[in-house]
N, C-alpha and C. Protein backbone atom coordinates (compact mmCIF):
# COMPACT_ATOMS: atom_id res chain seq x y z
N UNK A 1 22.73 7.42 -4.69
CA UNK A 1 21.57 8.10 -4.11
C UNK A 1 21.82 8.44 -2.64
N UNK A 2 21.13 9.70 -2.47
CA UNK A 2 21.44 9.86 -0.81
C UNK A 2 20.67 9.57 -0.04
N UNK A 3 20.54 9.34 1.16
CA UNK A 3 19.42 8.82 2.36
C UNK A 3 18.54 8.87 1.81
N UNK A 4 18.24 10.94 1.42
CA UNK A 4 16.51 11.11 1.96
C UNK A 4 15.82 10.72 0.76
N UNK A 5 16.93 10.60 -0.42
CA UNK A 5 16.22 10.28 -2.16
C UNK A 5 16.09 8.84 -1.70
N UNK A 6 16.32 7.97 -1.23
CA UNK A 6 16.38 6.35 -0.62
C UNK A 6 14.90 6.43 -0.29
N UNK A 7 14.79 7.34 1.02
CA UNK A 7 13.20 7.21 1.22
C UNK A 7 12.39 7.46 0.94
N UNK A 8 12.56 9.01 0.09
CA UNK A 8 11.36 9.25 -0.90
C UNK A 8 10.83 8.24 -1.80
N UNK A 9 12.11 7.36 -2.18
CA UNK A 9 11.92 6.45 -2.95
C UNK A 9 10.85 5.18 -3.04
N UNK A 10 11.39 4.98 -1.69
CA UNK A 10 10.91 3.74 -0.73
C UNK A 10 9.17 4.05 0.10
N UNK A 11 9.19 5.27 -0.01
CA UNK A 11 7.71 6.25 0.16
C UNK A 11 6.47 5.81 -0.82
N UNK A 12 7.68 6.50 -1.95
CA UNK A 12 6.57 6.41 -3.49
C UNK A 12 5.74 5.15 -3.62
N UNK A 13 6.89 3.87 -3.54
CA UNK A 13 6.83 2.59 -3.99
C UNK A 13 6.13 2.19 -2.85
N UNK A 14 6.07 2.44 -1.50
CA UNK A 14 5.58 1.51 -0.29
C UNK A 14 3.87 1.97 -0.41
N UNK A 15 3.93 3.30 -0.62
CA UNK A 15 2.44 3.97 -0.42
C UNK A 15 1.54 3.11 -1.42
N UNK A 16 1.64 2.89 -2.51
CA UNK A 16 0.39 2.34 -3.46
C UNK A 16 0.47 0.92 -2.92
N UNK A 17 1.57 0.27 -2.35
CA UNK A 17 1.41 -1.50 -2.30
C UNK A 17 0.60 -1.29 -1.02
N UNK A 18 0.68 -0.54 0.20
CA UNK A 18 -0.20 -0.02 0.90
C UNK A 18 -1.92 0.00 0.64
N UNK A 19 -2.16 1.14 -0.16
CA UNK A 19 -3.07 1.10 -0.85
C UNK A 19 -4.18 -0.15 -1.10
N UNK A 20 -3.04 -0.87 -2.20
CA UNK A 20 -3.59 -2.07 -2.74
C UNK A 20 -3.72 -2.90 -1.84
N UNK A 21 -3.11 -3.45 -0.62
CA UNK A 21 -3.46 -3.86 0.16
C UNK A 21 -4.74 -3.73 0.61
N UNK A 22 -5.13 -2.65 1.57
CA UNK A 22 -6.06 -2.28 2.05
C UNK A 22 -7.43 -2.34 1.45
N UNK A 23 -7.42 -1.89 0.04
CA UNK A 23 -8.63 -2.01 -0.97
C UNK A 23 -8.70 -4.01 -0.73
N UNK A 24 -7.98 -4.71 -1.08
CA UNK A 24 -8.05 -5.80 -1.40
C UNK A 24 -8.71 -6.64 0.01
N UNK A 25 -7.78 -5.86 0.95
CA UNK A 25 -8.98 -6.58 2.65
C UNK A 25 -9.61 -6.49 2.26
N UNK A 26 -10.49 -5.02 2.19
CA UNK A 26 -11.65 -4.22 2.08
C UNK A 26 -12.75 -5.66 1.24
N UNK A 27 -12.31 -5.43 -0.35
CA UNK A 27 -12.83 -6.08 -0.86
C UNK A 27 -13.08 -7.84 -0.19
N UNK A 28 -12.10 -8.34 0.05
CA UNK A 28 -12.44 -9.38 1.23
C UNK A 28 -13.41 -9.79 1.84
N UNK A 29 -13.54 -8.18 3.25
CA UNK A 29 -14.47 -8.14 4.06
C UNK A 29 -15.82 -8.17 3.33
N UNK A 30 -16.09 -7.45 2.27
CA UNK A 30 -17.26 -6.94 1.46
C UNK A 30 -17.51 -8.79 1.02
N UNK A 31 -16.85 -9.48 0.98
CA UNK A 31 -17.40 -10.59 0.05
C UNK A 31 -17.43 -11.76 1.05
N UNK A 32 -17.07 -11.68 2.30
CA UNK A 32 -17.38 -12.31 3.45
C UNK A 32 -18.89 -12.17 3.88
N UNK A 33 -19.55 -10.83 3.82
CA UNK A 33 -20.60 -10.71 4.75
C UNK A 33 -21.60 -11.42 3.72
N UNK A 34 -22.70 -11.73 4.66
CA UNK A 34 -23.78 -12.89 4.52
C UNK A 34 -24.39 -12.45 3.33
């Protein structure tokens, strides 16, 4: 594979664990408040 197929790669795969992250704070914060 070459570089930029490396990062597209690494794009695809990073963006949704991203995602899921963020929803999952989210959900967090939402179940913290009083």
């Amino acid at each position: 594979l070459e570089n930029n197929q490396l990062q597209a790669l690494a794009a695809d795969v990073f963006h949704p664990l991203t995602e899921l992250t963020t929803l999952s704070f989210t959900r967090n914060q939402l179940s913290a408040l009083p």
